[in-house]
Protein backbone atom coordinates (compact mmCIF):
# COMPACT_ATOMS: atom_id res chain seq x y z
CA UNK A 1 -12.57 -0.78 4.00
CA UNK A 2 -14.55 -3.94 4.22
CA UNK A 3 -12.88 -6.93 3.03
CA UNK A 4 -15.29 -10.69 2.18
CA UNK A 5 -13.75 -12.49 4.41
CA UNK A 6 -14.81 -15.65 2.03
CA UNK A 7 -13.62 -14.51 -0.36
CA UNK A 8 -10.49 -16.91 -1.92
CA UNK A 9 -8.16 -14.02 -2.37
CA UNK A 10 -8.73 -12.15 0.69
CA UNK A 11 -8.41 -15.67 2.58
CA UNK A 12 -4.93 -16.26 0.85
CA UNK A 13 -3.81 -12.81 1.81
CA UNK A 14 -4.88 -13.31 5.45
CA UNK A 15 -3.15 -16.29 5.47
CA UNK A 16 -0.04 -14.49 4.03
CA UNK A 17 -0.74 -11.93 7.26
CA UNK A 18 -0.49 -15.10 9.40
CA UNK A 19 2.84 -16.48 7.61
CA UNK A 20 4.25 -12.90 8.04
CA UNK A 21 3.20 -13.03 11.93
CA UNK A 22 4.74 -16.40 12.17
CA UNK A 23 8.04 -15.43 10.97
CA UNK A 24 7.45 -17.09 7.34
CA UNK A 25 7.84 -14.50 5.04
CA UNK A 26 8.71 -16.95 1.87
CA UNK A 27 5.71 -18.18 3.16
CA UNK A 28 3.68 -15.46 2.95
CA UNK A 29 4.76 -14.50 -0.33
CA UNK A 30 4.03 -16.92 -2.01
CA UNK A 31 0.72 -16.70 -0.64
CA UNK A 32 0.88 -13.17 -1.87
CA UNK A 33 1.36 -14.55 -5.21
CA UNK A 34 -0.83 -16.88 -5.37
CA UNK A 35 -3.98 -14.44 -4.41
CA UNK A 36 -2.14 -12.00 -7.10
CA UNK A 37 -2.31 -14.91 -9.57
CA UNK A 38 -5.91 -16.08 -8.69
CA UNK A 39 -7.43 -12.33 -8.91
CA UNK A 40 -10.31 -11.95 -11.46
CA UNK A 41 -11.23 -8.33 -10.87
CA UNK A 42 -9.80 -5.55 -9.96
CA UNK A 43 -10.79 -5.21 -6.25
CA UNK A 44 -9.16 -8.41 -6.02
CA UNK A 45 -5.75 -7.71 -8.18
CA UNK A 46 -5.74 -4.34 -6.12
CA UNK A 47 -5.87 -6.14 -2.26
CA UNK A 48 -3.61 -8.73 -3.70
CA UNK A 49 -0.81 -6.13 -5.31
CA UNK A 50 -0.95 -4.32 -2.05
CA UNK A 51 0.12 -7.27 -0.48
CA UNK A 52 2.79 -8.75 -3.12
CA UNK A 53 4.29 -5.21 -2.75
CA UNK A 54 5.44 -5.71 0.64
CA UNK A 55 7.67 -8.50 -0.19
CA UNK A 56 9.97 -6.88 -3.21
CA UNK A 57 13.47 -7.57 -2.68
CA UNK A 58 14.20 -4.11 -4.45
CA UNK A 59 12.76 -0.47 -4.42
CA UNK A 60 12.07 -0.50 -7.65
CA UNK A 61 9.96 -3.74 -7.91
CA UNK A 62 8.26 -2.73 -4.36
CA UNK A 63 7.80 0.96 -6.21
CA UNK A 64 5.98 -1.19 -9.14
CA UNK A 65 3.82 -3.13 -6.98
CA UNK A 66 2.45 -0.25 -5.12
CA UNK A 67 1.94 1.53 -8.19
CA UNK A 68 -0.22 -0.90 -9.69
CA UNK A 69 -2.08 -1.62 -6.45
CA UNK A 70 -2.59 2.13 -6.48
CA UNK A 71 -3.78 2.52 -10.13
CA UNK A 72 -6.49 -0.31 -9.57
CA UNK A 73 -8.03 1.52 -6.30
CA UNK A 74 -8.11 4.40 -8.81
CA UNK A 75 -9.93 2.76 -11.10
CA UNK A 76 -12.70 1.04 -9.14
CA UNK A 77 -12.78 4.48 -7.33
CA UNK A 78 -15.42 3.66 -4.98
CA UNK A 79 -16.35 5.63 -1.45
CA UNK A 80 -15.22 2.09 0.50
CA UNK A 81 -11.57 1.72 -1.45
CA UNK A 82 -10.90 5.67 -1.08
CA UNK A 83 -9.71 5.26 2.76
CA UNK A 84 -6.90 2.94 1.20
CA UNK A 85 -5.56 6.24 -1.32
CA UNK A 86 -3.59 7.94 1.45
CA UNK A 87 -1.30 4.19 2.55
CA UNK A 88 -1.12 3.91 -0.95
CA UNK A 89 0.42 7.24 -2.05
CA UNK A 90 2.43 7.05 1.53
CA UNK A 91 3.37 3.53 0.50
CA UNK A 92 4.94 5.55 -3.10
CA UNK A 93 6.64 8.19 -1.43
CA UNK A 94 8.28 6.36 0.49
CA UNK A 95 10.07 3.99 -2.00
CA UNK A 96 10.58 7.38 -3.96
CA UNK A 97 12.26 8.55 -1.01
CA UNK A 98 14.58 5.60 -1.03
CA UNK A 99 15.21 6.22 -4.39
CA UNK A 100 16.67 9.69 -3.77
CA UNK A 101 13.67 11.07 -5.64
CA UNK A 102 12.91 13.32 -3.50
CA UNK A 103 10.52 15.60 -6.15
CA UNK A 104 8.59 12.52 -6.54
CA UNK A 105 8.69 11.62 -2.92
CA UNK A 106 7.56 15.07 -1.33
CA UNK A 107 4.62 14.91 -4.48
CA UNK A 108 3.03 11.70 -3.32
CA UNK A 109 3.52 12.88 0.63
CA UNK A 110 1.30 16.04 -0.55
CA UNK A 111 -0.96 13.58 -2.61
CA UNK A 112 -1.31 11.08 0.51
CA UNK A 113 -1.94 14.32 2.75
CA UNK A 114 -4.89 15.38 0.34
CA UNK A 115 -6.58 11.92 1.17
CA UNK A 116 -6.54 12.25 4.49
CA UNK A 117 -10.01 13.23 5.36
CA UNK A 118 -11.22 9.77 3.93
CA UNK A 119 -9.21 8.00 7.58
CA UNK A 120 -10.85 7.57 10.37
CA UNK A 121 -10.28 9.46 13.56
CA UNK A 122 -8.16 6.04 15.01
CA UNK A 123 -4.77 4.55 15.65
CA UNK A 124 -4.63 3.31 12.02
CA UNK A 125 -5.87 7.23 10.84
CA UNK A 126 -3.58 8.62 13.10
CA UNK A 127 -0.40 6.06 12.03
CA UNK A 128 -1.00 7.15 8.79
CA UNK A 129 -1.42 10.73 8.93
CA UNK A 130 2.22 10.78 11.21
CA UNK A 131 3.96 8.57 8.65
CA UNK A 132 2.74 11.18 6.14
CA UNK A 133 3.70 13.92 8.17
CA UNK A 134 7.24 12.70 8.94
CA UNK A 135 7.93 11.55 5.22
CA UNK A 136 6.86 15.65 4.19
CA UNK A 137 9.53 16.31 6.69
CA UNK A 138 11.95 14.23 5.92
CA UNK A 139 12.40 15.06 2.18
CA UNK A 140 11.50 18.72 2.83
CA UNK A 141 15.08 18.51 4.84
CA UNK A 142 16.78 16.26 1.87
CA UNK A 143 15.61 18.46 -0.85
CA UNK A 144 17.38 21.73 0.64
């Protein structure tokens, strides 16, 4: 996925990347924020939830972010945001899996698994598809 790189909210998230890096993370997410709060479209509110998500102090709230960063790639839909649907449902099952939901959980695994033909054939394809793989697992064992 190609990202403007002058674009205002993709520059505040990259500098959140760098806080992050740095060891700042009330740094960064308040630069997470402030891209979330600047967004005027939905390409923009969905890179900038992605990011916000990442610094929830709860589940829940983390569960809510990547919901709603997950519902705007849905709706712009495009062939460039699809490669982001499997993270994003991975991302879901996960915090449903820390929830103890483990219906939910093993659902968005499957739906993350579906996406995977839109990765590339690379370490961030093949980080994905394991953490996908090892979440089916994981719940799979919880569940029984």
């Amino acid at each position: 996925m190609q990202f403007d790189p002058e674009n205002n909210v993709n520059k505040l998230c990259a500098r959140g990347m760098q806080a992050e890096g740095e060891g700042k993370p009330e740094d960064a997410s308040k630069l997470f924020q402030q891209a979330w709060d600047e967004a005027a479209n939905d390409r923009e509110k969905f890179t900038a939830a992605h990011y916000v998500a990442r610094h929830q102090k709860s589940v829940a709230d983390k569960l809510k972010w990547d919901e709603a960063a997950l519902n705007l790639a849905l709706k712009i839909g495009d062939e460039d945001i699809k490669g982001a649907y499997p993270s994003l449902y991975l991302n879901i099952a996960k915090c449903y899996e820390d929830l103890n939901e483990f219906d939910k959980a093993h659902e968005n695994y499957i739906l993350a698994l579906n996406f995977t033909t839109s990765l590339l054939d690379d370490g961030y394809g093949n980080m994905i598809r394991a953490g996908i793989n090892k979440g089916i697992e994981r719940v799979q064992l919880k569940s029984n």
